[in-house]
Protein backbone atom coordinates (compact mmCIF):
# COMPACT_ATOMS: atom_id res chain seq x y z
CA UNK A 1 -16.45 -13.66 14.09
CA UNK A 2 -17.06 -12.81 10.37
CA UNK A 3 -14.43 -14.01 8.14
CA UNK A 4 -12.01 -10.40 7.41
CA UNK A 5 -12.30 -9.51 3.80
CA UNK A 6 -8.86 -7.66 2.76
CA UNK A 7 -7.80 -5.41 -0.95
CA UNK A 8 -4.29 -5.15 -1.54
CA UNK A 9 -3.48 -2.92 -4.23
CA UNK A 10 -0.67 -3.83 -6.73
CA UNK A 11 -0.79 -7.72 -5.22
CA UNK A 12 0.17 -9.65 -8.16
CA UNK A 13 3.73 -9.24 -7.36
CA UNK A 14 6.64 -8.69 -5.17
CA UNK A 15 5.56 -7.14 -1.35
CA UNK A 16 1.77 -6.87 -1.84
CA UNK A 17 1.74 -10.92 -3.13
CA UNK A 18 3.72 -11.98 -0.15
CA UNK A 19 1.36 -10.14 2.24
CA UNK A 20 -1.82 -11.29 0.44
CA UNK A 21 -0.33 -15.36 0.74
CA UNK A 22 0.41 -14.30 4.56
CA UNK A 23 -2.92 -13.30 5.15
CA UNK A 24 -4.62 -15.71 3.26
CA UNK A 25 -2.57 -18.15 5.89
CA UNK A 26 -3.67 -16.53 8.86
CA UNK A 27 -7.19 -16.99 7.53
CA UNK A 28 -8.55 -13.69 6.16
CA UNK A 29 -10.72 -13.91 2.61
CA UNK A 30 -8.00 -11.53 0.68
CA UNK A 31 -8.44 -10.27 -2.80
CA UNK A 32 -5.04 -8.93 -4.89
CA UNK A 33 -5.13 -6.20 -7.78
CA UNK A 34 -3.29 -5.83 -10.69
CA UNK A 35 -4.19 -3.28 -13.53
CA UNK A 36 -3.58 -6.95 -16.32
CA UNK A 37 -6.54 -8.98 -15.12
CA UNK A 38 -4.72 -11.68 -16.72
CA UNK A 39 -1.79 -11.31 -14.21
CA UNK A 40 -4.20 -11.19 -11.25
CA UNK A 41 -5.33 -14.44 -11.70
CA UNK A 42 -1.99 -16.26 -12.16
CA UNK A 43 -1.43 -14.36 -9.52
CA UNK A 44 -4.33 -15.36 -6.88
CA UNK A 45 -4.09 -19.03 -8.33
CA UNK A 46 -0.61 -19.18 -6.90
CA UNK A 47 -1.60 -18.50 -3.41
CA UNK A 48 -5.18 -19.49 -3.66
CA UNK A 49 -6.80 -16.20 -3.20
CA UNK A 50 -9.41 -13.91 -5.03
CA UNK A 51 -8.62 -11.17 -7.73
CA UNK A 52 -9.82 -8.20 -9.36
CA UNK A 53 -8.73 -6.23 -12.24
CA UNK A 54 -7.68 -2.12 -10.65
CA UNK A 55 -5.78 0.04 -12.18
CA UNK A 56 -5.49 2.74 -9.50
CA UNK A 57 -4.60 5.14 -12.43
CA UNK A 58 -7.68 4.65 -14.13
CA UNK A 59 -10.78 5.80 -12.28
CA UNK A 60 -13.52 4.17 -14.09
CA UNK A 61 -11.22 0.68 -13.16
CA UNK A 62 -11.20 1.96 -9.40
CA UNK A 63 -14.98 2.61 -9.58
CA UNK A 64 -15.86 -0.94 -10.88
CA UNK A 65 -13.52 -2.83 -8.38
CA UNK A 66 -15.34 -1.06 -6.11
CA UNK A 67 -18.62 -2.24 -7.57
CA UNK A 68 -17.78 -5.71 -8.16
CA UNK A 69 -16.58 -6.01 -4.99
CA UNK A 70 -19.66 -4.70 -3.48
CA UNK A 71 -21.81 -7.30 -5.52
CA UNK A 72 -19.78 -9.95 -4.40
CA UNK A 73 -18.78 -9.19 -0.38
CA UNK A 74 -21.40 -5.95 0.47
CA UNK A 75 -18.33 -4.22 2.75
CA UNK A 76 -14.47 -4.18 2.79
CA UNK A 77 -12.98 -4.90 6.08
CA UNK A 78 -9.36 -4.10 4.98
CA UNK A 79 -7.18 -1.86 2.60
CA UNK A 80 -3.93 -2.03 2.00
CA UNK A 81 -3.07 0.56 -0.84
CA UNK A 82 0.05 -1.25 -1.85
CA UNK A 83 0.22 -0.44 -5.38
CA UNK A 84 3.05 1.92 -6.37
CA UNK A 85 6.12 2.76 -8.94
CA UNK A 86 9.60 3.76 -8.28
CA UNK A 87 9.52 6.05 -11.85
CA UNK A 88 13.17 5.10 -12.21
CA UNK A 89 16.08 6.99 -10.98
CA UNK A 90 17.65 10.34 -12.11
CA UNK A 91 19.92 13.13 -10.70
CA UNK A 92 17.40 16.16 -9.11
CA UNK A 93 18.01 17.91 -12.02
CA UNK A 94 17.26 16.10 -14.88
CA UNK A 95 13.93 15.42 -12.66
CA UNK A 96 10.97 17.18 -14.65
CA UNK A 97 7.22 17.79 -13.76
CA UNK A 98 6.06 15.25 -16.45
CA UNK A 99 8.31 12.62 -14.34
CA UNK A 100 6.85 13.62 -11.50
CA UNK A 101 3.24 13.85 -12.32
CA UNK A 102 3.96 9.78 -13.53
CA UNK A 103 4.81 8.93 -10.29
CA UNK A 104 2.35 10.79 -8.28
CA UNK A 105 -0.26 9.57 -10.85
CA UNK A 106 0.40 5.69 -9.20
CA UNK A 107 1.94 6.95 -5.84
CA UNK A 108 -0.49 9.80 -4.51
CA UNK A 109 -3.62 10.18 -7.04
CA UNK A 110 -4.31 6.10 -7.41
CA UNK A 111 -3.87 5.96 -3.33
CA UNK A 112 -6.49 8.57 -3.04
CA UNK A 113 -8.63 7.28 -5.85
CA UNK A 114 -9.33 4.07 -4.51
CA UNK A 115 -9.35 5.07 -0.97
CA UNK A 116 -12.14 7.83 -1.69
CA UNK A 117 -14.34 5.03 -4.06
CA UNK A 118 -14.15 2.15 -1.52
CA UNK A 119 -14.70 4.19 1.82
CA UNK A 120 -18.24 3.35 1.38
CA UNK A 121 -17.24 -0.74 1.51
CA UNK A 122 -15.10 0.35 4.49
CA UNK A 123 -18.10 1.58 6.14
CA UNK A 124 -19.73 -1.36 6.62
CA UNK A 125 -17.21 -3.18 8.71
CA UNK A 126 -17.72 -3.33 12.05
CA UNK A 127 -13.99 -2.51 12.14
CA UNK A 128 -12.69 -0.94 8.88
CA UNK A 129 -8.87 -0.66 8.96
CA UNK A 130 -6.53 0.73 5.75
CA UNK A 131 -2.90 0.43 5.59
CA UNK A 132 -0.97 2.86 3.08
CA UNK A 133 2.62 1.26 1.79
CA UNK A 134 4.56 4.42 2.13
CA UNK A 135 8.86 4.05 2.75
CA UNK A 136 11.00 5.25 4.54
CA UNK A 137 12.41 7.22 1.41
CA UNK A 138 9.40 9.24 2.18
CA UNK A 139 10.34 10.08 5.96
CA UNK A 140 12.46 13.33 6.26
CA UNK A 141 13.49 11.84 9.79
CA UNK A 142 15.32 8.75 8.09
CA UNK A 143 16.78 10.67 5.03
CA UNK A 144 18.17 13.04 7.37
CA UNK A 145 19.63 10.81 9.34
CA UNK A 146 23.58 9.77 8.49
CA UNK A 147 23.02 6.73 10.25
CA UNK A 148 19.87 5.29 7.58
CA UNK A 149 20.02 3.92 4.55
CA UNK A 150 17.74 5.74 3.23
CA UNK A 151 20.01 8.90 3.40
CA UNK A 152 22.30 7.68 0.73
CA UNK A 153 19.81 7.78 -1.67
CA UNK A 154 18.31 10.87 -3.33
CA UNK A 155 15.28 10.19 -5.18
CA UNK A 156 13.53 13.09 -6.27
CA UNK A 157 9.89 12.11 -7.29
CA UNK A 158 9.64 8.96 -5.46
CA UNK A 159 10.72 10.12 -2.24
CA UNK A 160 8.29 13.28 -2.37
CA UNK A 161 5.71 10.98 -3.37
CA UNK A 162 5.89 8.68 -0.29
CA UNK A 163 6.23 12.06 1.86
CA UNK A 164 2.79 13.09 0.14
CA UNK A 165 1.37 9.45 1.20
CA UNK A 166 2.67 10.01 4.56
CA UNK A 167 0.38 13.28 4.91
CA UNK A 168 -2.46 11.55 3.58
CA UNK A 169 -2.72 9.05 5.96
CA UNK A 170 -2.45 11.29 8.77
CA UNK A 171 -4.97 13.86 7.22
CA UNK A 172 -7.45 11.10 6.45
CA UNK A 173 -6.77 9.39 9.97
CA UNK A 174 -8.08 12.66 11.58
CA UNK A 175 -10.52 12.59 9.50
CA UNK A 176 -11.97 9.37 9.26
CA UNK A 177 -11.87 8.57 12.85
CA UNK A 178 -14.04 5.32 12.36
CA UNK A 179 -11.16 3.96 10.41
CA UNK A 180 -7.93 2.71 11.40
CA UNK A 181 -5.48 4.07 9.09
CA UNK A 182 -1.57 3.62 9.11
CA UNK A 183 1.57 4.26 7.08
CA UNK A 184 4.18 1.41 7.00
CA UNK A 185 7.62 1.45 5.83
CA UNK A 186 8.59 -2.01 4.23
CA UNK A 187 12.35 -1.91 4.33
CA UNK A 188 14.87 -1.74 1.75
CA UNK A 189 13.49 -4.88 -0.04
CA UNK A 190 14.45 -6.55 -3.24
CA UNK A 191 11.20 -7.20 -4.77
CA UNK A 192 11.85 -6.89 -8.12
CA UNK A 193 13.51 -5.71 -11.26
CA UNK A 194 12.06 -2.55 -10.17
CA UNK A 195 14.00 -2.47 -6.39
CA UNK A 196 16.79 -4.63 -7.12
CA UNK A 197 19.17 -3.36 -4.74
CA UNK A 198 17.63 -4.24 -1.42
CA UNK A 199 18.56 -6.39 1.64
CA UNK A 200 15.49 -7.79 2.99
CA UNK A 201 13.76 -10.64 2.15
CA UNK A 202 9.56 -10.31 0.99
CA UNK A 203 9.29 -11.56 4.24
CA UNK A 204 10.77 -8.87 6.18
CA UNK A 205 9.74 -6.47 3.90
CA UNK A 206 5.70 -7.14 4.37
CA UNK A 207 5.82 -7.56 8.84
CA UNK A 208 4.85 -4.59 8.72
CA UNK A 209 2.08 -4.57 6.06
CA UNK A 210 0.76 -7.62 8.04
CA UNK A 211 1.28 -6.46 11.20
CA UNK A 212 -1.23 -3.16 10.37
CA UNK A 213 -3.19 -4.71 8.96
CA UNK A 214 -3.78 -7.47 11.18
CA UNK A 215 -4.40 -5.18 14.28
CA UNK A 216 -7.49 -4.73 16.52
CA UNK A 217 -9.92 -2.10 17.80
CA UNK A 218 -7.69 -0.79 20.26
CA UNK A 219 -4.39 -0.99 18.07
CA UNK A 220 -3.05 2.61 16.56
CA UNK A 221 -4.11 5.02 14.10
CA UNK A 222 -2.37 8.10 11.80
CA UNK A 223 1.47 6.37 12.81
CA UNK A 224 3.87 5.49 10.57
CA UNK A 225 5.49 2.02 11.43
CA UNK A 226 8.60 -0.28 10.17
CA UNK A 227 8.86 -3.96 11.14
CA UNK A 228 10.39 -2.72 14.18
CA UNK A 229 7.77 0.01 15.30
CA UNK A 230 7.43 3.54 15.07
CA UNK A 231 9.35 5.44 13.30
CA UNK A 232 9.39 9.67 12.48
CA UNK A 233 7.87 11.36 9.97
């Protein structure tokens, strides 16, 4: 069996480093992102995997990742669009569009950016499989619910951003049947300075992530999944 070649966006730090020194582990050839190519490669050298410079906001950065990746592999085998901001944290409203189109910019338009530039890679695996970093901040299901976590806290653009990347991967799961495509929902997980307050470990936090993107031809597509299975939209 070919060796698995995996992307994960925004994997110089925090979740998407932790999944890419998982994988790396389990044997897959795994390349992280950062937008400071400088930072990528501390990065990779920490784990011992590949990098490339990608700044999903930029799309002449997305177009040569894409490229260079090409050069060097000819196909990508797996995506994790990982890469994403929290925009900070304000009442409703004091939330204005220019806040919002920040967030979206990373959250929605970079997830869509690089998906639509490396489909092509994606094509030629025998068994192409992206995995979209969404949160259960984004699922109306858990904010709704008294009993979540997630329904204590209101979060205006990053909440409605994860929603958006929820709908995404079910729109391009129906249509991009040849790929495997999933939402996860890491957790409330401290990963950072910029999500300080959670209670998972990066552990927890990227089962899921791993557990996606680890799956095999006859494991699901368009879900949405937490390190404990499915959960609602």
């Amino acid at each position: 069996m070919k060796e698995r070649i995996v992307l994960v966006t925004g994997g110089s730090t925090g979740l998407g480093h932790t999944a890419a020194n998982r994988l790396k582990k389990l044997g897959y050839h795994v390349y992280i992102s950062s937008r400071n190519e400088e930072k990528a490669a501390k990065a990779a050298a920490e784990i011992g995997v590949s990098y490339i410079a990608l700044d999903v906001t930029d799309e002449a950065s997305v177009i040569a990742a894409a490229e260079a990746i090409n050069a060097k592999e000819g196909r990508l085998d797996i995506l994790i669009n990982n890469a994403g901001i929290p925009g900070g944290y304000a009442a409703p409203a004091d939330i204005d569009a220019e806040t919002m189109r920040h967030v979206f910019e990373t959250n929605v338009f970079g997830l869509v950016s690089v998906t639509h530039y490396f489909i092509d890679l994606l094509s030629q695996s025998d068994f192409p499989v992206i995995v979209n970093v969404s949160s259960g901040l984004g699922s109306f299901g858990q904010v709704q619910n008294p009993d979540k976590i997630e329904s204590k806290v209101n979060s205006l653009a990053y909440s409605s951003s994860k929603a958006a990347v929820s709908m995404l991967t079910v729109q391009y799961a129906k249509g991009l049947p040849n790929i495997k495509i999933n939402a996860v929902d890491p957790g409330p997980t401290k990963t950072g300075d910029n999500f300080s307050n959670g209670m998972q470990t990066l552990e927890e936090g990227s089962d899921a992530i791993v557990k996606l993107a680890t799956i095999d031809e006859n494991g699901p597509t368009g879900g949405f999944f937490n390190r404990e299975g499915v959960i609602p939209w």
